[in-house]
PDB file of N, CA and C in Angstrom:
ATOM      1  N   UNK A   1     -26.355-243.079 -21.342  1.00  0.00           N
ATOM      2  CA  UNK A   1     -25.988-241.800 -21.947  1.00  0.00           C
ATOM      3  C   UNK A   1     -27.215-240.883 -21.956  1.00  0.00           C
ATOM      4  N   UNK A   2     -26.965-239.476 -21.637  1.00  0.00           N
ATOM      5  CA  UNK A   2     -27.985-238.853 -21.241  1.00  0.00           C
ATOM      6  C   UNK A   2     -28.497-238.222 -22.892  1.00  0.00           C
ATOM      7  N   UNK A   3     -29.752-238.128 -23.529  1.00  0.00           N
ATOM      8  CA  UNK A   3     -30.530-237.690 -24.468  1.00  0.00           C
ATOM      9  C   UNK A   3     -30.095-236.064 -24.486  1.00  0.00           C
ATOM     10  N   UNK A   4     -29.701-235.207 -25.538  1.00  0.00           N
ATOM     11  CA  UNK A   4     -29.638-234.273 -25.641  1.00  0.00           C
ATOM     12  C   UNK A   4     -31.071-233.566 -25.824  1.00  0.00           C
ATOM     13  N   UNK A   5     -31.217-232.146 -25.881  1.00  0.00           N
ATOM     14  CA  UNK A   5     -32.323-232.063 -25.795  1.00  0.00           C
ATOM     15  C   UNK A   5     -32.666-231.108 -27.172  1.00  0.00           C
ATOM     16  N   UNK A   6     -31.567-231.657 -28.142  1.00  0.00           N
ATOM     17  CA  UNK A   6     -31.438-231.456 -29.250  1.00  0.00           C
ATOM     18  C   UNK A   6     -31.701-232.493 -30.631  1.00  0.00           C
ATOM     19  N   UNK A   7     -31.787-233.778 -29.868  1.00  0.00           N
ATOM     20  CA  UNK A   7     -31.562-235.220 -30.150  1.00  0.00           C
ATOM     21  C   UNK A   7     -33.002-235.542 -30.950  1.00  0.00           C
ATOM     22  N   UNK A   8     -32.469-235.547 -32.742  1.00  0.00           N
ATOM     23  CA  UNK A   8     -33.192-236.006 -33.282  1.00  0.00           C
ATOM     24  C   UNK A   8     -34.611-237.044 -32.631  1.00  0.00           C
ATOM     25  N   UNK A   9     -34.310-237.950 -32.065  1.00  0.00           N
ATOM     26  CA  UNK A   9     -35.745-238.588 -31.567  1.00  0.00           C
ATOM     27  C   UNK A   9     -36.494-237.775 -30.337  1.00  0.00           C
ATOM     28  N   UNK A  10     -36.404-236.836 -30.475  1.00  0.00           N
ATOM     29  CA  UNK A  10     -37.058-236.203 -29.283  1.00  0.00           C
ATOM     30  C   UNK A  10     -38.548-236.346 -29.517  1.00  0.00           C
ATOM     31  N   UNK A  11     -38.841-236.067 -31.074  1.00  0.00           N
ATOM     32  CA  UNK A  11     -39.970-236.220 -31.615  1.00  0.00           C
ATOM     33  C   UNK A  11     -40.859-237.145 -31.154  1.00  0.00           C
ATOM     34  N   UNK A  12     -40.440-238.193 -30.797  1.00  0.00           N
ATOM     35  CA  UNK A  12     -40.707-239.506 -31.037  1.00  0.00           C
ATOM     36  C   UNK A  12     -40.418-240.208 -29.405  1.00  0.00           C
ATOM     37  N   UNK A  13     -40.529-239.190 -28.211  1.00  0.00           N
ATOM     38  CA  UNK A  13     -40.257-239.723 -27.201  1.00  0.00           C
ATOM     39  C   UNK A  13     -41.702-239.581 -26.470  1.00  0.00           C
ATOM     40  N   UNK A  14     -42.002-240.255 -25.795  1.00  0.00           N
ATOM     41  CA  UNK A  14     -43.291-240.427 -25.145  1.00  0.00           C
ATOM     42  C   UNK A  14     -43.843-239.142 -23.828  1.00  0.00           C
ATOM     43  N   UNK A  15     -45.179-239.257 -24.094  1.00  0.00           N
ATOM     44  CA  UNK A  15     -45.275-237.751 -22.709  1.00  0.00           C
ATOM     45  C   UNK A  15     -44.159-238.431 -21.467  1.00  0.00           C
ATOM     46  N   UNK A  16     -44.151-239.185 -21.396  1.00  0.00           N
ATOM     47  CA  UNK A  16     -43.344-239.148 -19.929  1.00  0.00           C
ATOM     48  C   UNK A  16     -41.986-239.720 -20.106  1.00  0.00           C
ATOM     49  N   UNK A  17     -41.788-239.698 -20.859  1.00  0.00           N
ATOM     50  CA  UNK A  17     -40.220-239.435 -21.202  1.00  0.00           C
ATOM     51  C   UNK A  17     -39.959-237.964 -21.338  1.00  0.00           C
ATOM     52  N   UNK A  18     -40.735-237.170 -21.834  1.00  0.00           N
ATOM     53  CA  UNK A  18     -40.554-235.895 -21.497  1.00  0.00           C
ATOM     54  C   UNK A  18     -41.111-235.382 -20.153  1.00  0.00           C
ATOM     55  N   UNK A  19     -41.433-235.791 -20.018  1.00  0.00           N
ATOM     56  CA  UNK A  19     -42.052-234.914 -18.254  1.00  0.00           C
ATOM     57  C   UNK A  19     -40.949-235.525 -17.410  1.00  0.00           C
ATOM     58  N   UNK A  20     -40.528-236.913 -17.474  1.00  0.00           N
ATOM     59  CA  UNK A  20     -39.308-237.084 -16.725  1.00  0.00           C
ATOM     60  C   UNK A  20     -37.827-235.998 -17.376  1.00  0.00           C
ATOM     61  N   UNK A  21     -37.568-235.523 -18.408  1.00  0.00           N
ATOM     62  CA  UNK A  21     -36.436-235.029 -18.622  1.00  0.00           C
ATOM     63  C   UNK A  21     -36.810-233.550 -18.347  1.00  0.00           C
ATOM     64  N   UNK A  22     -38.280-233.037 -18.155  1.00  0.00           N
ATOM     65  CA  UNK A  22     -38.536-231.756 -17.648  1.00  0.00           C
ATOM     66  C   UNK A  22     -38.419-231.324 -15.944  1.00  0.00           C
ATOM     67  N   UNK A  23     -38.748-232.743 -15.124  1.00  0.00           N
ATOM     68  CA  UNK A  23     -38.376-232.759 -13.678  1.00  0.00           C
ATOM     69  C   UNK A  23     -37.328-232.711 -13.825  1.00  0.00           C
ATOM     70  N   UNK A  24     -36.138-233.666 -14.372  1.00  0.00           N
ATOM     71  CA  UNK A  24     -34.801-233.456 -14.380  1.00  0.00           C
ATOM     72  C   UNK A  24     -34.516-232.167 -14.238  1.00  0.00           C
ATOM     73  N   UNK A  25     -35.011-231.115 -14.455  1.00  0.00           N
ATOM     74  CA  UNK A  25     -34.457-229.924 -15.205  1.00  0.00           C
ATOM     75  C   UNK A  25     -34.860-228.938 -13.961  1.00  0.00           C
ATOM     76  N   UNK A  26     -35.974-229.266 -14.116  1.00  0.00           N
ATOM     77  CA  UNK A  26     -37.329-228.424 -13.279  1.00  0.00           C
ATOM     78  C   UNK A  26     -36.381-228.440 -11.458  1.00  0.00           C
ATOM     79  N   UNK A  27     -35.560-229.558 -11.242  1.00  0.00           N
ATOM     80  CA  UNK A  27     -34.932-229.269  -9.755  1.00  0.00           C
ATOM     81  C   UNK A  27     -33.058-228.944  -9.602  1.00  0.00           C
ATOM     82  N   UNK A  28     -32.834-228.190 -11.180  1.00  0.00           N
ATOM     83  CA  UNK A  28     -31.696-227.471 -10.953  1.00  0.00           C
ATOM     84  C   UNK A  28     -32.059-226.314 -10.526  1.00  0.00           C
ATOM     85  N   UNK A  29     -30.868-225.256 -10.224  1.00  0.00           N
ATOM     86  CA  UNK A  29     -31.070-223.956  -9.688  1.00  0.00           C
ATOM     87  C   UNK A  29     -30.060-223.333 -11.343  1.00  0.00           C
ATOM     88  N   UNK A  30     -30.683-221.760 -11.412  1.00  0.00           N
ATOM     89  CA  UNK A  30     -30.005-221.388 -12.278  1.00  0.00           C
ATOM     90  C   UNK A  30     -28.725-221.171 -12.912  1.00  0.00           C
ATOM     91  N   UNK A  31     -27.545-221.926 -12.152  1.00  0.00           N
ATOM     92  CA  UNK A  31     -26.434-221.634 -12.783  1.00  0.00           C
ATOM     93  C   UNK A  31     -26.291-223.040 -13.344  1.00  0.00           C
ATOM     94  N   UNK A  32     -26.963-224.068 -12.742  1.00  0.00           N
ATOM     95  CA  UNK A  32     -26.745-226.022 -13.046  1.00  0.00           C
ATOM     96  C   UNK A  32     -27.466-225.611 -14.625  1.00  0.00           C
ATOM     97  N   UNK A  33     -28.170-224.544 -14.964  1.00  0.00           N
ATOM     98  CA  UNK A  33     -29.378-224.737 -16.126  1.00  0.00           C
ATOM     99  C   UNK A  33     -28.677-224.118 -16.994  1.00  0.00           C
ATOM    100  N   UNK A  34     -28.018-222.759 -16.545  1.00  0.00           N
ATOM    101  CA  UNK A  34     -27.252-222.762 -17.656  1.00  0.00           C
ATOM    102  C   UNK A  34     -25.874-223.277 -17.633  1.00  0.00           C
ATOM    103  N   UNK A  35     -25.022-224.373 -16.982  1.00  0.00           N
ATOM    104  CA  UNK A  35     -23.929-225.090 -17.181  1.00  0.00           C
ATOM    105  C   UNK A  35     -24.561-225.964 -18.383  1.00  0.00           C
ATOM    106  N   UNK A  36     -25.372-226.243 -17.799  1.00  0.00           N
ATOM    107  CA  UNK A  36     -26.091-227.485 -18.849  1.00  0.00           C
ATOM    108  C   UNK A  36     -26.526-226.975 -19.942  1.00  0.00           C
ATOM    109  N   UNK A  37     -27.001-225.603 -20.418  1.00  0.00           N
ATOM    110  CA  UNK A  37     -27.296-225.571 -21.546  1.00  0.00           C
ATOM    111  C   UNK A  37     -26.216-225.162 -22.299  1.00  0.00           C
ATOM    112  N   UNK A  38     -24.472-224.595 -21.953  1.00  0.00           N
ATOM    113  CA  UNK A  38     -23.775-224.195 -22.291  1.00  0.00           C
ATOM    114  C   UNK A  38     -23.415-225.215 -23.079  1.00  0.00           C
ATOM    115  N   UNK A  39     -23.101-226.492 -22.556  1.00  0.00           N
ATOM    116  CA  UNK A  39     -22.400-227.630 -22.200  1.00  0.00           C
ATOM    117  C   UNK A  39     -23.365-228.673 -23.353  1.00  0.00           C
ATOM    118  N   UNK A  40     -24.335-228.635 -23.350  1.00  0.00           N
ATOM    119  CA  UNK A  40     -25.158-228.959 -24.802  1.00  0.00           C
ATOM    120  C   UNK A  40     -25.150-227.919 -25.973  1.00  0.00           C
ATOM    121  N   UNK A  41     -25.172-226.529 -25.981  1.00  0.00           N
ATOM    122  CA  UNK A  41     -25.192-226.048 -27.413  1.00  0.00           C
ATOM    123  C   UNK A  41     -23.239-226.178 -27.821  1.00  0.00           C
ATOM    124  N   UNK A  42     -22.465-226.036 -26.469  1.00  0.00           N
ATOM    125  CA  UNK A  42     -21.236-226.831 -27.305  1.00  0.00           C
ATOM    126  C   UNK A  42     -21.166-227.863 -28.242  1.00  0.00           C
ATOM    127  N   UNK A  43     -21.414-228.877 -27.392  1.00  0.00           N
ATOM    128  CA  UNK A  43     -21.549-230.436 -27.803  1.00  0.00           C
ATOM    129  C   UNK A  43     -22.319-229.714 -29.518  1.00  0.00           C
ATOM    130  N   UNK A  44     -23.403-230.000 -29.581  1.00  0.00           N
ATOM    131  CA  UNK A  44     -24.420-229.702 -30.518  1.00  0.00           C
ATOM    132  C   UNK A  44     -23.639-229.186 -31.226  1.00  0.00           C
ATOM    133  N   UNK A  45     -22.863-227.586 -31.228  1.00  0.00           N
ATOM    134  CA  UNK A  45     -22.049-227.364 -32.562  1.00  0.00           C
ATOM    135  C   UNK A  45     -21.070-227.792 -32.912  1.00  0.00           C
ATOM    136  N   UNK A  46     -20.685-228.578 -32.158  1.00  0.00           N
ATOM    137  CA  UNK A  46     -19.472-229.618 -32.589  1.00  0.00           C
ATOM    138  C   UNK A  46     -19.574-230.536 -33.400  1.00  0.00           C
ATOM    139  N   UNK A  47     -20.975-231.205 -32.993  1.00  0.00           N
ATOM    140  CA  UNK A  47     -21.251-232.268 -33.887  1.00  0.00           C
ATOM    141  C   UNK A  47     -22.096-231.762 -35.617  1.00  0.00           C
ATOM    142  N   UNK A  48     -22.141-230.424 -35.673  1.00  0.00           N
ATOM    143  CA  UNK A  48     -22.972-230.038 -36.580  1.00  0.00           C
ATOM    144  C   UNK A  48     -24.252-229.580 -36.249  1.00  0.00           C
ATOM    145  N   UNK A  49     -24.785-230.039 -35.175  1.00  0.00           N
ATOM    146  CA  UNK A  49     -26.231-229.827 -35.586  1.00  0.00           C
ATOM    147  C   UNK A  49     -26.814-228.425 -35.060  1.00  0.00           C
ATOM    148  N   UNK A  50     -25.671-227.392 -34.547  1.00  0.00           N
ATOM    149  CA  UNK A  50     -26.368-226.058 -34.257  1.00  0.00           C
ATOM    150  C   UNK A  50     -25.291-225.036 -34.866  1.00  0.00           C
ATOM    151  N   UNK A  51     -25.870-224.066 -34.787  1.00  0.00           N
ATOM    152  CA  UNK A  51     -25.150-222.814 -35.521  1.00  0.00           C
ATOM    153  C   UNK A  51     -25.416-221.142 -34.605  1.00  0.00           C
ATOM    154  N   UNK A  52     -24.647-220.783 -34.939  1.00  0.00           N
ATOM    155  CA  UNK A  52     -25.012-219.297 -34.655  1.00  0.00           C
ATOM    156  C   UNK A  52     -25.970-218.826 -34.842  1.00  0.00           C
ATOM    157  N   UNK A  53     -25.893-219.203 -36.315  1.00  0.00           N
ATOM    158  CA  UNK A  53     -27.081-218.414 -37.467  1.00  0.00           C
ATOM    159  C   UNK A  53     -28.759-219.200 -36.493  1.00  0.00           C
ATOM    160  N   UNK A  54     -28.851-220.208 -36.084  1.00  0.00           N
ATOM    161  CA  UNK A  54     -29.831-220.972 -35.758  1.00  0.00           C
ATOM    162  C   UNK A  54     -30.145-220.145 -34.411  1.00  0.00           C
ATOM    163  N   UNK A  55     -28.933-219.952 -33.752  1.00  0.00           N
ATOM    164  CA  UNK A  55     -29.096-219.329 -32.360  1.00  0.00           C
ATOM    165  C   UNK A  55     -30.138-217.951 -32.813  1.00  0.00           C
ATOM    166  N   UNK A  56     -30.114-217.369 -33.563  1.00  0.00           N
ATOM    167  CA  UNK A  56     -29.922-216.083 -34.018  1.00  0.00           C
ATOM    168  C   UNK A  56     -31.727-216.076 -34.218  1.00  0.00           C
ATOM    169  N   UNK A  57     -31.765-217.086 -35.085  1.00  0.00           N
ATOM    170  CA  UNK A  57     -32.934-217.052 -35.540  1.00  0.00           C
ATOM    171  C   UNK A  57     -34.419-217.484 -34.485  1.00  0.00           C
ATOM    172  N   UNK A  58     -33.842-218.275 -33.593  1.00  0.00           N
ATOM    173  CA  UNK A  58     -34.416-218.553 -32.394  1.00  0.00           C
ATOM    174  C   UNK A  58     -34.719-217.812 -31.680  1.00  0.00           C
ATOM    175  N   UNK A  59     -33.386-216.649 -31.362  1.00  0.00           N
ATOM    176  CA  UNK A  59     -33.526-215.480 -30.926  1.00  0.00           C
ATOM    177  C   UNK A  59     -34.956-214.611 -31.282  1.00  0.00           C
ATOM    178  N   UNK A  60     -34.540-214.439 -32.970  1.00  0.00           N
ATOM    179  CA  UNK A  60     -35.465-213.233 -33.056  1.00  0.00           C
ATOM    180  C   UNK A  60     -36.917-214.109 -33.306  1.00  0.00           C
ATOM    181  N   UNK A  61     -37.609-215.147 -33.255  1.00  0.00           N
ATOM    182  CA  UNK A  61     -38.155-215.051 -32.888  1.00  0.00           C
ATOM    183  C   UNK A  61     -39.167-215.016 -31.715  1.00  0.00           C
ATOM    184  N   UNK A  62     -38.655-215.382 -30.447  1.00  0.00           N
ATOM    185  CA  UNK A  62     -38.700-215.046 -29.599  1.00  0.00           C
ATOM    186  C   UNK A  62     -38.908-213.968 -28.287  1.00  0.00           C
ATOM    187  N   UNK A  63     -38.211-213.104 -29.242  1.00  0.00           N
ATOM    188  CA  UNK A  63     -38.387-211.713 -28.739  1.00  0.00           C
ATOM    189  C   UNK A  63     -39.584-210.450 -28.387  1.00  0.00           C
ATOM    190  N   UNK A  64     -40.283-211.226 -30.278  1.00  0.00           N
ATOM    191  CA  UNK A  64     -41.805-209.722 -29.835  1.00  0.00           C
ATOM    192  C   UNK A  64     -42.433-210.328 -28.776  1.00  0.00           C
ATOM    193  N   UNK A  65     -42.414-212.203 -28.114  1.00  0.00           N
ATOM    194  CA  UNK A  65     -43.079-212.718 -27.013  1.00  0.00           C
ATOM    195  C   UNK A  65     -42.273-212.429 -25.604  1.00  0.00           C
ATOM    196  N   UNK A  66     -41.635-211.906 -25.351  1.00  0.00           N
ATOM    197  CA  UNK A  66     -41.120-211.599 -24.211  1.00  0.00           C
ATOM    198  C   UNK A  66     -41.087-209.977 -23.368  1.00  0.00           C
ATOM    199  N   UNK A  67     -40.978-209.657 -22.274  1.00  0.00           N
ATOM    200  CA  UNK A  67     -40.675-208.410 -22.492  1.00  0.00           C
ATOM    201  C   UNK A  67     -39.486-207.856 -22.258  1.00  0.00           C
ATOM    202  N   UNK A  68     -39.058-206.298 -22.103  1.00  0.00           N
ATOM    203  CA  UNK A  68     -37.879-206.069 -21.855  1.00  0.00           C
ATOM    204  C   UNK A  68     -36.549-206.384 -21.238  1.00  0.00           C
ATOM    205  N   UNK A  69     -37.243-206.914 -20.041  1.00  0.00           N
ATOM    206  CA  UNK A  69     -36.414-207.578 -19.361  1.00  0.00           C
ATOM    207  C   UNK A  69     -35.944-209.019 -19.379  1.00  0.00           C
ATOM    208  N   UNK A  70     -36.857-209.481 -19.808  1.00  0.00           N
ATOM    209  CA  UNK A  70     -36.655-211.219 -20.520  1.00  0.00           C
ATOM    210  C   UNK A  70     -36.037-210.961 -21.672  1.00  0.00           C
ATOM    211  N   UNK A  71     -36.002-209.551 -22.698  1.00  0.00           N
ATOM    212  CA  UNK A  71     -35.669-209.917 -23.958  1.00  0.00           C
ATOM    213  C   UNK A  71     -33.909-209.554 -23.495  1.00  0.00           C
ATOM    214  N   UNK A  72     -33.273-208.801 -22.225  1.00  0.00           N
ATOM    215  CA  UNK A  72     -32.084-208.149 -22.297  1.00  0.00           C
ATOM    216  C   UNK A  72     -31.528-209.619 -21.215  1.00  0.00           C
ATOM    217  N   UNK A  73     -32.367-210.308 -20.890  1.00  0.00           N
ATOM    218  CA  UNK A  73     -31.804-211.577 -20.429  1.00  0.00           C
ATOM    219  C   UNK A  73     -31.376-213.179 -21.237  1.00  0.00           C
ATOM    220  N   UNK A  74     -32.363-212.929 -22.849  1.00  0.00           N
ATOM    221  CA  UNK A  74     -31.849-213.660 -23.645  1.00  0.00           C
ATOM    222  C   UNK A  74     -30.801-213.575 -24.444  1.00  0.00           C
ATOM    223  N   UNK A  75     -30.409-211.904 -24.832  1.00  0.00           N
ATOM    224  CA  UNK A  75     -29.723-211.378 -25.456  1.00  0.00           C
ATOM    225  C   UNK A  75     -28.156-211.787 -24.222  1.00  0.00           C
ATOM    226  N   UNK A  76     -28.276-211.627 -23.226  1.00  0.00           N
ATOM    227  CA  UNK A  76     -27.352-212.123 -22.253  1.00  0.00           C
ATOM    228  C   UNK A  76     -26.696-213.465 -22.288  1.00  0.00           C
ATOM    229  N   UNK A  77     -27.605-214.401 -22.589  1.00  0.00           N
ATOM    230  CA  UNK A  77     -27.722-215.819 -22.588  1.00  0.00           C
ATOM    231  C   UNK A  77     -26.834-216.437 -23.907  1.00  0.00           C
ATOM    232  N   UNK A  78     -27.190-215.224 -24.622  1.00  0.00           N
ATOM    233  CA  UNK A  78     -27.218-215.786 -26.228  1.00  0.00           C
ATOM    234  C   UNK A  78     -25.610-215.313 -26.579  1.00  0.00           C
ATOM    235  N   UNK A  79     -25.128-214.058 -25.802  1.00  0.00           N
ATOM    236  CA  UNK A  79     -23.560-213.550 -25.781  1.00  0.00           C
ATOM    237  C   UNK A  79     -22.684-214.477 -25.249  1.00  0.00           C
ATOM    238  N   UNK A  80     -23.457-215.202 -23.880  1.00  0.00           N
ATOM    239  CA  UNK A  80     -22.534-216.019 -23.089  1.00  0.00           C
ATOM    240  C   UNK A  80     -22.208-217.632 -24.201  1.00  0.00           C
ATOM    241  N   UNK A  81     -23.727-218.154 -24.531  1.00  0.00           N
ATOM    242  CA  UNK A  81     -23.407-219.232 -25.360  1.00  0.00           C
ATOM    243  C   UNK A  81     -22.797-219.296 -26.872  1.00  0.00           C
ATOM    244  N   UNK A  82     -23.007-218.246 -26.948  1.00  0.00           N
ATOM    245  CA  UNK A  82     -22.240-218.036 -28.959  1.00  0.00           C
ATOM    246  C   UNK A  82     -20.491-217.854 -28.350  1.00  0.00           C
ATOM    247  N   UNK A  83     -20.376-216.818 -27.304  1.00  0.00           N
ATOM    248  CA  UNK A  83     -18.771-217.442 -27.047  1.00  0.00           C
ATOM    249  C   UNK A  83     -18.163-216.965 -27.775  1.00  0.00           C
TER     250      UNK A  83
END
């Protein structure tokens, strides 16, 4: 079963348990990245452990670090996954 990347022990997973689940990632193309992230913040609010409000807050902080065009591409991201 594949580790969410939401999954309480993430904390607690070793550098290369993460560098392997970052290659995983690192050789999709952008629509596999966001199927997959759609497809986990589902899961995730199903089971409880994400929210809007969380999306939201992630959001804003995020934002004064990005610029315009990254910030009208999260705001994109964030319409498609709230749903």
């Amino acid at each position: 079963m594949k580790k969410s990347l939401f999954d309480k022990k993430t904390d607690s997973q070793s550098p290369e348990e993460l560098e392997k689940i970052i290659n995983q990632y690192s050789k999709k193309d952008k629509s596999e990245l966001f199927s997959d992230l759609k497809t986990i913040t589902e899961n995730e609010k199903k089971n409880g452990n994400l929210s809007d409000a969380q999306l939201e807050e992630v959001s804003k902080n995020l934002m004064p670090m990005l610029n315009p065009s990254q910030q009208r591409k999260l705001k994109d991201i964030l319409s498609q996954i709230k749903g």
